[in-house]
N, C-alpha and C. Protein backbone atom coordinates (compact mmCIF):
# COMPACT_ATOMS: atom_id res chain seq x y z
N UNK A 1 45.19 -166.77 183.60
CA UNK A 1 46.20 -165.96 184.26
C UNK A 1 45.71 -164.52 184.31
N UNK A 2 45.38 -163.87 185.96
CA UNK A 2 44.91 -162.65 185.84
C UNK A 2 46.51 -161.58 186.53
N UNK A 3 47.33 -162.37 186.32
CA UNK A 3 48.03 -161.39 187.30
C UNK A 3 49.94 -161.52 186.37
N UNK A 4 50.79 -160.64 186.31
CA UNK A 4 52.00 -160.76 185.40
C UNK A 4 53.37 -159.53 186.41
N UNK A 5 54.76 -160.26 186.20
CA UNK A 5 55.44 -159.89 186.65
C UNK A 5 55.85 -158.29 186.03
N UNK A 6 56.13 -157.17 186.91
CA UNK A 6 56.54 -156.18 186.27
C UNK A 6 58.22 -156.64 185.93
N UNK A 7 58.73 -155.45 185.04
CA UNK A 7 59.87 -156.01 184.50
C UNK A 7 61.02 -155.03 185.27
N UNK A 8 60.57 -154.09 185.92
CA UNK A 8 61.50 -153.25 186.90
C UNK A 8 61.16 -153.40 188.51
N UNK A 9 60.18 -153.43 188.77
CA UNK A 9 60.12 -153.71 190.18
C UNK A 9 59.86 -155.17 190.56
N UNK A 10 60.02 -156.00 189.33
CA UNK A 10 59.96 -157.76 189.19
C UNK A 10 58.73 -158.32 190.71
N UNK A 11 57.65 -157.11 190.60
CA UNK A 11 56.78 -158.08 191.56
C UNK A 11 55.67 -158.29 191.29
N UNK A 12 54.91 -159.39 191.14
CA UNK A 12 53.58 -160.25 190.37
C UNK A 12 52.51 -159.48 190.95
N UNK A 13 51.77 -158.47 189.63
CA UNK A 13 50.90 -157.75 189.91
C UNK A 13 49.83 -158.14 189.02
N UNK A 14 48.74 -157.75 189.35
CA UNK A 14 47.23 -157.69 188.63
C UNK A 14 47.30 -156.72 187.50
N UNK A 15 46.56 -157.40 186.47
CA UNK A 15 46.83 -156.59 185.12
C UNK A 15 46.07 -155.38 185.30
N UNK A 16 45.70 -155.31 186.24
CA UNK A 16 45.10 -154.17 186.44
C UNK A 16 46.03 -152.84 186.80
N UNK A 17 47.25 -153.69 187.39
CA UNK A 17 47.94 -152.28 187.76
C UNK A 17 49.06 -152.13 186.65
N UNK A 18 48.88 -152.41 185.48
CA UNK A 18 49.76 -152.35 184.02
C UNK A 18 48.60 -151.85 183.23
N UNK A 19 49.24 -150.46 182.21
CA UNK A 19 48.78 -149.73 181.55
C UNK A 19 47.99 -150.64 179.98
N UNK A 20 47.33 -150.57 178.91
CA UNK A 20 47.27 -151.17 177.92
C UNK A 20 48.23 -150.34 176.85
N UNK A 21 48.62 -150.77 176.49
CA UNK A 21 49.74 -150.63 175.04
C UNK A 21 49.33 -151.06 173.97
N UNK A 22 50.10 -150.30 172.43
CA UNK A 22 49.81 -150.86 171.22
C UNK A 22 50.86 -151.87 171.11
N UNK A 23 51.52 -151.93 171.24
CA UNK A 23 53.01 -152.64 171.08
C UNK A 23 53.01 -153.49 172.75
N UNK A 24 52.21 -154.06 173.29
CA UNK A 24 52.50 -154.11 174.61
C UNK A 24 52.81 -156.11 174.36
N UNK A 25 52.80 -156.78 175.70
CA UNK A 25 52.73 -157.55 175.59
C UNK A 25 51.65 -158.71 175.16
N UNK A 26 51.60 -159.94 174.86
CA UNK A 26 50.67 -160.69 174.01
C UNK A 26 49.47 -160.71 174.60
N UNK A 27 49.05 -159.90 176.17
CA UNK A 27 47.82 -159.26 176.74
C UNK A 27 47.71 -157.61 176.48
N UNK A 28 48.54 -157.27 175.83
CA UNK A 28 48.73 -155.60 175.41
C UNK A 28 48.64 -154.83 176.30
N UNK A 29 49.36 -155.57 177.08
CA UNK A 29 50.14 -154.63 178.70
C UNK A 29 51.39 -153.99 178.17
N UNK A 30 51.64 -152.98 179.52
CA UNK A 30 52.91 -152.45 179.19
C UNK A 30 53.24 -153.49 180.36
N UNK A 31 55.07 -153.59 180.08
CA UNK A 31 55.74 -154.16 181.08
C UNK A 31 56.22 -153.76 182.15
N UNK A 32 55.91 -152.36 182.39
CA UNK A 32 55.72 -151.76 183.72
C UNK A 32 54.41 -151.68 184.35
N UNK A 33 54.46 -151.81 185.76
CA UNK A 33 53.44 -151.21 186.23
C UNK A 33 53.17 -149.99 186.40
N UNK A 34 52.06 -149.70 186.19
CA UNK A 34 51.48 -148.53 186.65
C UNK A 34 52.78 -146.82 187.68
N UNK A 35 52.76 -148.08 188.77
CA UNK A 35 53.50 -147.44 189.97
C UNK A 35 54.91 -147.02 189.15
N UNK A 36 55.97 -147.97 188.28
CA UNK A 36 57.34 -147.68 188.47
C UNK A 36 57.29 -146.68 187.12
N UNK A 37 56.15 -146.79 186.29
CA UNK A 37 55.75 -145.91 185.29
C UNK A 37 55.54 -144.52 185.54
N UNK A 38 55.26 -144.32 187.06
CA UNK A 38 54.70 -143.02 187.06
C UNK A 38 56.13 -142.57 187.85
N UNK A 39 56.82 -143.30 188.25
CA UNK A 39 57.98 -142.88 189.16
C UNK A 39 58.84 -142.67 187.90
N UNK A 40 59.00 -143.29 186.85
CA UNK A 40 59.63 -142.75 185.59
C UNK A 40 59.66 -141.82 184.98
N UNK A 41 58.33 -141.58 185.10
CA UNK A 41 57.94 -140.10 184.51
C UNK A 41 58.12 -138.91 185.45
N UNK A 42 58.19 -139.12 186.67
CA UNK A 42 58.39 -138.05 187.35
C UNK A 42 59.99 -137.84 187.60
N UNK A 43 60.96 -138.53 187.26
CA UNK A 43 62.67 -138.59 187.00
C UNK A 43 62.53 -138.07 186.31
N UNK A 44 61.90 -138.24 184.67
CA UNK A 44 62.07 -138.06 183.56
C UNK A 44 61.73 -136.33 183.51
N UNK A 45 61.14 -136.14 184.01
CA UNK A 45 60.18 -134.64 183.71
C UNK A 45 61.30 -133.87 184.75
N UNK A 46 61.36 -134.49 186.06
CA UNK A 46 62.64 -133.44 186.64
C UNK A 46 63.73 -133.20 185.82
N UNK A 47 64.49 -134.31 185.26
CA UNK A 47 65.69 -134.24 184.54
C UNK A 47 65.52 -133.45 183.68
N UNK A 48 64.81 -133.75 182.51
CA UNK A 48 64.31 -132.87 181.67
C UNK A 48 64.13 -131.48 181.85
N UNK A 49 63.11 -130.65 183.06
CA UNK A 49 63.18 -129.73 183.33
C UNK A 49 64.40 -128.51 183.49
N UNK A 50 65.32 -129.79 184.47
CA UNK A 50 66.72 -129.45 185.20
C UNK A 50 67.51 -128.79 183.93
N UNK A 51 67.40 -129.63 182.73
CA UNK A 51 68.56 -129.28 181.68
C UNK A 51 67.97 -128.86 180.57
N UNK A 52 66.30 -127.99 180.28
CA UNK A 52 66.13 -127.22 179.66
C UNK A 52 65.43 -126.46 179.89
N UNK A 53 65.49 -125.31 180.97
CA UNK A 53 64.82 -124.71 181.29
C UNK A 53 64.31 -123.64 180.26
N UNK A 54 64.87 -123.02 179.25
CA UNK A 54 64.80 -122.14 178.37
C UNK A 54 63.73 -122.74 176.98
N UNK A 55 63.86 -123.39 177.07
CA UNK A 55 62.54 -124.58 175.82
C UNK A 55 61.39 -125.03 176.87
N UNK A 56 61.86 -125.16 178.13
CA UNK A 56 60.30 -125.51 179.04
C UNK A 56 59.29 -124.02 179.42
N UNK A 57 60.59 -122.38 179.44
CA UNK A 57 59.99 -121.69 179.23
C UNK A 57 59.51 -121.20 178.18
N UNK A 58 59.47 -121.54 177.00
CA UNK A 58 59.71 -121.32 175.53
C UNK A 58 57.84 -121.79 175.51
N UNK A 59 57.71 -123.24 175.51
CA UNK A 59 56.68 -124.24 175.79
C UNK A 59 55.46 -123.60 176.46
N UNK A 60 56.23 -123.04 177.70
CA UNK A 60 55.01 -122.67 178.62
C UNK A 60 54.39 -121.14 178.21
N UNK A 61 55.39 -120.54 177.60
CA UNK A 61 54.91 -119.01 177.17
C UNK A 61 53.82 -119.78 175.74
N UNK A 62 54.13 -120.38 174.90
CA UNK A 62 53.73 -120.75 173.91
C UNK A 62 52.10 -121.84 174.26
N UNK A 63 52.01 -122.01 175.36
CA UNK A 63 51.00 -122.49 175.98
C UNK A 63 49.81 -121.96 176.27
N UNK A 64 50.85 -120.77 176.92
CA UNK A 64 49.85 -119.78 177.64
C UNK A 64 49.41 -119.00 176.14
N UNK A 65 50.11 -118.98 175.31
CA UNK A 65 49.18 -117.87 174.51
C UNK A 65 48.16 -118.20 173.82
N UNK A 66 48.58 -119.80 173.32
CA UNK A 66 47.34 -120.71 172.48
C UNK A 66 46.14 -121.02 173.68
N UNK A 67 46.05 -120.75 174.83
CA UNK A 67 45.07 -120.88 175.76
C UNK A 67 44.69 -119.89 176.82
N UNK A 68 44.96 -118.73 176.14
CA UNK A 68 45.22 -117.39 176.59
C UNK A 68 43.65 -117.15 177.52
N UNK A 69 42.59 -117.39 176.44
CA UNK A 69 41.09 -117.04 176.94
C UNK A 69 40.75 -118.12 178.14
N UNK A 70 41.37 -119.28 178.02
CA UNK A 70 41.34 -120.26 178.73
C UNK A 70 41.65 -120.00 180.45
N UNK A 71 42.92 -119.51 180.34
CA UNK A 71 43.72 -118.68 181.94
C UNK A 71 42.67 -117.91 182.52
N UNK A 72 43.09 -116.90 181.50
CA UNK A 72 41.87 -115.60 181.93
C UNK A 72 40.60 -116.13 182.40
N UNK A 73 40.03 -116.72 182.05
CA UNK A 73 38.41 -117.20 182.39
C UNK A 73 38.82 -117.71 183.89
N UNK A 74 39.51 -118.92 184.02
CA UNK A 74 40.11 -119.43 185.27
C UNK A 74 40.23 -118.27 186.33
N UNK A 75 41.13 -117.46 186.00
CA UNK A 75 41.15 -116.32 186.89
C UNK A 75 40.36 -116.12 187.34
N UNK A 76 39.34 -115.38 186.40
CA UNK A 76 38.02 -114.34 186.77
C UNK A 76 37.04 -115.10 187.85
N UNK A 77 37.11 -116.64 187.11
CA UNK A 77 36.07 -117.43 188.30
C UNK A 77 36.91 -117.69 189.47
N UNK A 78 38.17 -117.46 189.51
CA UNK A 78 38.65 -117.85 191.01
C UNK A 78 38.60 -116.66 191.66
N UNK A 79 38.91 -115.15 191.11
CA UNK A 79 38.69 -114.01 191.60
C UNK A 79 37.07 -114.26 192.25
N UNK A 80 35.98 -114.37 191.31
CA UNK A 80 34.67 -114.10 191.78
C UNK A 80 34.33 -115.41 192.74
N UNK A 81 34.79 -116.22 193.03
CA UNK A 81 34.69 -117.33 194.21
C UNK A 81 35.41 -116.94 195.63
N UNK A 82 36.63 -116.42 195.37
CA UNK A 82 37.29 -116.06 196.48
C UNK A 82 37.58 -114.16 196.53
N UNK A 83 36.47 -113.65 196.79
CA UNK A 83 36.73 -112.04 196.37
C UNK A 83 37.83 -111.57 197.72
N UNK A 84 37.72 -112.38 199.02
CA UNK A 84 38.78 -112.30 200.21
C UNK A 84 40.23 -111.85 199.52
N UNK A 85 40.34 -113.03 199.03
CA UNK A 85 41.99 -113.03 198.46
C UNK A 85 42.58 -111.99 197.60
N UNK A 86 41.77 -111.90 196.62
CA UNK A 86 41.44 -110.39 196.00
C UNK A 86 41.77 -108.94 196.73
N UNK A 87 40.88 -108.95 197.52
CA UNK A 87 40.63 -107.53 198.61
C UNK A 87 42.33 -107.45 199.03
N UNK A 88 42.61 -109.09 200.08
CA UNK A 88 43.89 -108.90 200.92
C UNK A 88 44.99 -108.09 199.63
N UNK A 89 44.91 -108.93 198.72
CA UNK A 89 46.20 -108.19 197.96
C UNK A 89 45.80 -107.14 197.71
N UNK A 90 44.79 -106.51 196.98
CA UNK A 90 44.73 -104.92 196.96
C UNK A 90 45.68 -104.05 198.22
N UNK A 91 44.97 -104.66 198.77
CA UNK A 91 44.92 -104.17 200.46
C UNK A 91 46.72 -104.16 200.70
N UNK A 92 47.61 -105.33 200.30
CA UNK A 92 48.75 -105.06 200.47
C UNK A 92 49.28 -104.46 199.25
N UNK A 93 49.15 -104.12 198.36
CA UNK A 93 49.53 -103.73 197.52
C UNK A 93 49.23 -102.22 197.39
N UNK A 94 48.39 -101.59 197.79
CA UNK A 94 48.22 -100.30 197.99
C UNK A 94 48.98 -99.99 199.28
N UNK A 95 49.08 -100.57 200.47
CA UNK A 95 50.12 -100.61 201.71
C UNK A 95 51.71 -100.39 200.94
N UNK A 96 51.99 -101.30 199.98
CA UNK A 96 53.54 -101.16 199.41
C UNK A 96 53.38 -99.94 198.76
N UNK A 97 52.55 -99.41 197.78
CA UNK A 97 53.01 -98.30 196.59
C UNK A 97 52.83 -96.95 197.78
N UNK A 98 52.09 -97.05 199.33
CA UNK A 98 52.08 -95.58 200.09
C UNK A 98 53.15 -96.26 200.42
N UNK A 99 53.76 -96.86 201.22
CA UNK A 99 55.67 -97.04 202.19
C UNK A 99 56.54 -96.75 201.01
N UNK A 100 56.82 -97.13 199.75
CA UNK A 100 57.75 -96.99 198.54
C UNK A 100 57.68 -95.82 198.09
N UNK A 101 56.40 -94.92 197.98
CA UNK A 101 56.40 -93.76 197.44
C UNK A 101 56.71 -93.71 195.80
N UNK A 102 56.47 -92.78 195.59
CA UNK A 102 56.03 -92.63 193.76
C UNK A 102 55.01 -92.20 193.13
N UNK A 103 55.07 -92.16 192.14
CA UNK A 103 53.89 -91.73 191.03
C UNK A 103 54.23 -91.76 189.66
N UNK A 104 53.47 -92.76 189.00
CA UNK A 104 53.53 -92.62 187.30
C UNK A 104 52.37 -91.76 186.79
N UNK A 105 51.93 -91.42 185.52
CA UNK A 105 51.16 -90.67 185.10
C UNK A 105 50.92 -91.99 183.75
N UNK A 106 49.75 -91.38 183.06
CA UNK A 106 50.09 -92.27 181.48
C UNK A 106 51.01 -91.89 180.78
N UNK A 107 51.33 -90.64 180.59
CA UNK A 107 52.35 -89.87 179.78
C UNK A 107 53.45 -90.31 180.20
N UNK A 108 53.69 -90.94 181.60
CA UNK A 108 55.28 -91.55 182.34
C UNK A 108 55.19 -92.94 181.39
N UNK A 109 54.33 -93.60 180.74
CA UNK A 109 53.91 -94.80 180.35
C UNK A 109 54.16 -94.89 178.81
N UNK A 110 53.66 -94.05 178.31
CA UNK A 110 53.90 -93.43 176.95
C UNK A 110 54.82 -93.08 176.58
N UNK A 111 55.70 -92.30 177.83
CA UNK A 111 57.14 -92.36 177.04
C UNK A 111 58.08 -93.65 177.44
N UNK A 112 57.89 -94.49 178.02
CA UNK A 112 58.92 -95.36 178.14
C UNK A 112 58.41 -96.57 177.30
N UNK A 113 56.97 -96.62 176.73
CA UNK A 113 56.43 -97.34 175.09
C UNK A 113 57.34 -97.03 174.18
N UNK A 114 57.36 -95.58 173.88
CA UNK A 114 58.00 -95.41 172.35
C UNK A 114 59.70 -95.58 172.84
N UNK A 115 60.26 -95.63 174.35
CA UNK A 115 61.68 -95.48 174.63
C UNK A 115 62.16 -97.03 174.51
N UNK A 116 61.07 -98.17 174.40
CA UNK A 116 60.88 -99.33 173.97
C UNK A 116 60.51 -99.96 173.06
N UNK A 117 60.47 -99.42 171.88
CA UNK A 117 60.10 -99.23 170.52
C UNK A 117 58.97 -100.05 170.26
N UNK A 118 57.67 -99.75 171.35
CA UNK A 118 57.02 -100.51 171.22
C UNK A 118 57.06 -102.64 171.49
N UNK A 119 57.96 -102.96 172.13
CA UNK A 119 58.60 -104.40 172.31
C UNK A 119 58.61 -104.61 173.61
N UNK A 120 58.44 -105.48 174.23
CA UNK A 120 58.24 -106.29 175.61
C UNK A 120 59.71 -105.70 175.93
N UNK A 121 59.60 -105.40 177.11
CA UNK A 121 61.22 -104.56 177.56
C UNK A 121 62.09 -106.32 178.19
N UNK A 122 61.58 -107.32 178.59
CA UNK A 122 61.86 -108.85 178.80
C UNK A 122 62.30 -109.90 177.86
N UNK A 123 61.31 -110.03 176.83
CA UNK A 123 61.42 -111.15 175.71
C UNK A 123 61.57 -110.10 174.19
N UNK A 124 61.51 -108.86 174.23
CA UNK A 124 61.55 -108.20 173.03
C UNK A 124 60.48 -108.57 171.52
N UNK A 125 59.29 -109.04 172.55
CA UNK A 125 58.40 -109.48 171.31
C UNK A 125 57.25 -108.10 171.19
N UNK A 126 56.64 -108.19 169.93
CA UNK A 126 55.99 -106.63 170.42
C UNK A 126 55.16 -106.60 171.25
N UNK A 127 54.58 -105.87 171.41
CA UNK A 127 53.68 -105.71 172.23
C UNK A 127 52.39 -105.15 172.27
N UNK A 128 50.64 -105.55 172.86
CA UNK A 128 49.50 -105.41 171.99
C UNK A 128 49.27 -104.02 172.82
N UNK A 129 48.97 -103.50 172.17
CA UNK A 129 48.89 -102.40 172.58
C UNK A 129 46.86 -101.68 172.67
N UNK A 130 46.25 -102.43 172.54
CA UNK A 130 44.85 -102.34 172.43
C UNK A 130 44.24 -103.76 172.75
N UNK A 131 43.42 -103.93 173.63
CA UNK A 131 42.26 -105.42 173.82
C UNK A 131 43.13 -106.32 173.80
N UNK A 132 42.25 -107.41 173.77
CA UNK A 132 42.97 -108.43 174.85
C UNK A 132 44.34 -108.76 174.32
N UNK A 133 45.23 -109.18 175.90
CA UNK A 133 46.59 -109.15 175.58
C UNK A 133 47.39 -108.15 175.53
N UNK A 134 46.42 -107.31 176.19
CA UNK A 134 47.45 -105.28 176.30
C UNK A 134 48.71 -105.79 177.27
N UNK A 135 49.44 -104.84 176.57
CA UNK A 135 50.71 -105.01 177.39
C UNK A 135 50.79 -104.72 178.97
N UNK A 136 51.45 -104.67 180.08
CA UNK A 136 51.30 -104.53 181.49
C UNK A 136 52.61 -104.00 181.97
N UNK A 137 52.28 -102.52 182.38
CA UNK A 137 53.47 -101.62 183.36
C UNK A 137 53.90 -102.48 184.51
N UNK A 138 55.33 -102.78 184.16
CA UNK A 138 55.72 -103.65 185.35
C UNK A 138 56.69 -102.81 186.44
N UNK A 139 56.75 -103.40 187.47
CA UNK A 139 57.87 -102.51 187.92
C UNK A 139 58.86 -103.41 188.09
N UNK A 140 59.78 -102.58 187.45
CA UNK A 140 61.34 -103.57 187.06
C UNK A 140 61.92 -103.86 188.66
N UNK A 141 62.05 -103.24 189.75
CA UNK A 141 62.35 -103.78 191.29
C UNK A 141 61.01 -103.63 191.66
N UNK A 142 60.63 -105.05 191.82
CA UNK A 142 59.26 -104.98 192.29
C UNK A 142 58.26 -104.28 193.57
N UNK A 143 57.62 -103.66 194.11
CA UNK A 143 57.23 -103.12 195.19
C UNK A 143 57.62 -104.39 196.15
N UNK A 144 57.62 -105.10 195.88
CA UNK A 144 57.31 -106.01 197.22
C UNK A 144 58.58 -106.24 197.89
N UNK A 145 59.85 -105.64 196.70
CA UNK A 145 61.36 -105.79 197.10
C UNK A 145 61.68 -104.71 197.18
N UNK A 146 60.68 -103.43 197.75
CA UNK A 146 61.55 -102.17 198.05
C UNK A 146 61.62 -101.17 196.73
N UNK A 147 60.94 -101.65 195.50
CA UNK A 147 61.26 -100.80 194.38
C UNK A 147 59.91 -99.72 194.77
N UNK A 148 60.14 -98.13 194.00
CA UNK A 148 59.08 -97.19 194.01
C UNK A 148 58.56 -97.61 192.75
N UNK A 149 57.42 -96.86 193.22
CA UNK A 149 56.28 -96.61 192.09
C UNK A 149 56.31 -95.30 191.14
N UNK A 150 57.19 -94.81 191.05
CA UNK A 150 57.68 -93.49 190.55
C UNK A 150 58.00 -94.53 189.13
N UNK A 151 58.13 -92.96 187.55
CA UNK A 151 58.63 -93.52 186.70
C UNK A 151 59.74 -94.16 185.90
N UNK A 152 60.59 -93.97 186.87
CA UNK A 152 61.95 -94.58 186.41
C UNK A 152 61.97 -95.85 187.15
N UNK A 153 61.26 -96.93 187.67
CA UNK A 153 60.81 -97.66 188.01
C UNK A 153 59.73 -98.69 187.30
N UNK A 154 59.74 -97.82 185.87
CA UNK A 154 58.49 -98.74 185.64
C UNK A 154 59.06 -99.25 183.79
N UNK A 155 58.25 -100.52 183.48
CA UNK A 155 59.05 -100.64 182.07
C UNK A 155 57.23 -101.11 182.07
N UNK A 156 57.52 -101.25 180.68
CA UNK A 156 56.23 -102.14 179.53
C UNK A 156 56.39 -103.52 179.41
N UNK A 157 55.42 -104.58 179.47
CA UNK A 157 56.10 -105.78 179.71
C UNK A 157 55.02 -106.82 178.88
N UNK A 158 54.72 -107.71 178.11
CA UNK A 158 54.06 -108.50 177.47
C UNK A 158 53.12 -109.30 178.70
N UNK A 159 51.83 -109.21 179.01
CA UNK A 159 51.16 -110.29 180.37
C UNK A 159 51.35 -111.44 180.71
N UNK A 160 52.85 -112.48 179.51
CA UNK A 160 53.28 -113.70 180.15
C UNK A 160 54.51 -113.14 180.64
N UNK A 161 55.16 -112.43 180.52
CA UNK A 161 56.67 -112.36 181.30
C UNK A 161 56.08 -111.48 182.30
N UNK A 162 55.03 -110.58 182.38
CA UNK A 162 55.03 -109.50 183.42
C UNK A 162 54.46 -110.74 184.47
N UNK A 163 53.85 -111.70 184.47
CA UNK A 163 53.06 -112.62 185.36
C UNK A 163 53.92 -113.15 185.78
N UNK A 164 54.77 -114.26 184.73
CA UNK A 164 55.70 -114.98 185.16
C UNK A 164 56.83 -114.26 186.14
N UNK A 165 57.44 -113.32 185.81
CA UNK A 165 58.29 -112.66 187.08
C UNK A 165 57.67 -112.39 188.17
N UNK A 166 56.42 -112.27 188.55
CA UNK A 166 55.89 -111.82 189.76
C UNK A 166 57.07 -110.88 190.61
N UNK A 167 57.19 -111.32 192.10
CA UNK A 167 57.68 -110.38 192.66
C UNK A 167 59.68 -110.81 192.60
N UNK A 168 59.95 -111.41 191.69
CA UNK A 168 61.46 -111.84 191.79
C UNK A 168 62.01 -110.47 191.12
N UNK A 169 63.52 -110.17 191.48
CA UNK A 169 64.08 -109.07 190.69
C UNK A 169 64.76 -110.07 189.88
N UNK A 170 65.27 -108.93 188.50
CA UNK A 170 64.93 -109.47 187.02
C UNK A 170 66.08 -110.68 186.86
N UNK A 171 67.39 -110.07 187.93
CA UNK A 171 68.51 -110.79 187.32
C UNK A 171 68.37 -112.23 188.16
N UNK A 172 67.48 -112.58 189.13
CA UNK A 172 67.08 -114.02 189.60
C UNK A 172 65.85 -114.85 188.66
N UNK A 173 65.27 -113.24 187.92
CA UNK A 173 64.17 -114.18 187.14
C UNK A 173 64.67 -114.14 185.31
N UNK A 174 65.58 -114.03 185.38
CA UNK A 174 66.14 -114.39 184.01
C UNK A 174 67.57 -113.40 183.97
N UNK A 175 68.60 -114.40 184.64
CA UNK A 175 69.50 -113.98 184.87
C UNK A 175 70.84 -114.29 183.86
N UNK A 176 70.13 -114.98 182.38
CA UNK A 176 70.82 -115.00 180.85
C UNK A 176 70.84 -113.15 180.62
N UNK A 177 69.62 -112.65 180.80
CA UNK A 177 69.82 -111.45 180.40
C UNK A 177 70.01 -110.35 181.24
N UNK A 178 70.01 -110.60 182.32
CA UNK A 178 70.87 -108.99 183.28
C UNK A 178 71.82 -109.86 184.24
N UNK A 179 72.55 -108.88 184.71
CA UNK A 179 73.58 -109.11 185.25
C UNK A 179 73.36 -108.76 186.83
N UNK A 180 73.37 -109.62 187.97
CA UNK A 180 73.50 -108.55 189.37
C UNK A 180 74.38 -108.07 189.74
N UNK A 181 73.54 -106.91 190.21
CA UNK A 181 74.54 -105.85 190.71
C UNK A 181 75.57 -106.26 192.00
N UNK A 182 75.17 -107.06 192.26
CA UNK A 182 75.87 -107.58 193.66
C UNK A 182 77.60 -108.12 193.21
């Protein structure tokens, strides 16, 4: 016998398309196939997602930091493969900070560090303040939504929450902790 019924989609497949198991059946198959296995897991991981978003971000910050050198490297070789993509955003991103208008200084930077007691102005964890893992001037209304580049515009931010928010404003990108103004 090369071939066995799955037990959810009940149709006679090749053991080939059933996973091997420790606990599996007396061929140490699983009793799913392959196919209704992976459609399980992809319910499972939405649902999951859907109703903990705050432990999946918890997870993923906690991810990123144990594989911190890991990202970064990724980056650098996708920066130096695609230097185009690179340039364009400079290129729009210097376009937003001349239309928005502004100017920080370091000293605009320095004081809103110590007006942050030194702590991620986002997750309130501290913040590195020297080599790798320096903290990152974010701008709290992002340029790309109309915020200036001036200093009352700008906070201190840890490099997984300053990344993770990209260009969303704060109260759509973690809207447990601010309130919109709307």
């Amino acid at each position: 016998m090369t071939a066995k019924p799955c037990l959810v989609c009940q149709e006679v497949k090749a053991f080939s398309e059933f996973d091997r198991v420790k606990n599996g059946d007396k061929y140490g198959l699983s009793g799913k196939c392959k196919a209704c296995r992976r459609e399980y897991m992809r319910e499972y991981v939405a649902r999951e997602r859907a109703t903990n978003p705050e432990r999946n971000r918890a997870r993923a910050r906690a991810c990123y930091h144990r594989n911190a050198d890991t990202y970064r490297a990724k980056q650098r070789e996708y920066t130096r493969q695609h230097p185009e993509v690179f340039v364009a955003k400079s290129a729009r991103r210097r376009a937003r900070i001349s239309v928005n208008g502004g100017h920080f200084t370091p000293r605009d930077v320095t004081v809103q560090l110590e007006r942050q007691a030194h702590l991620c102005f986002y997750c309130a964890d501290p913040l590195v303040l020297e080599g790798e893992g320096k903290y990152n001037v974010d701008h709290f209304i992002p340029l790309a939504r109309g915020g200036t580049n001036g200093p009352n515009n700008i906070v201190c931010a840890c490099p997984p929450c300053n990344q993770s928010k990209r260009d969303r404003l704060p109260w759509e990108w973690m809207p447990h902790r601010f309130d919109s103004p709307l």
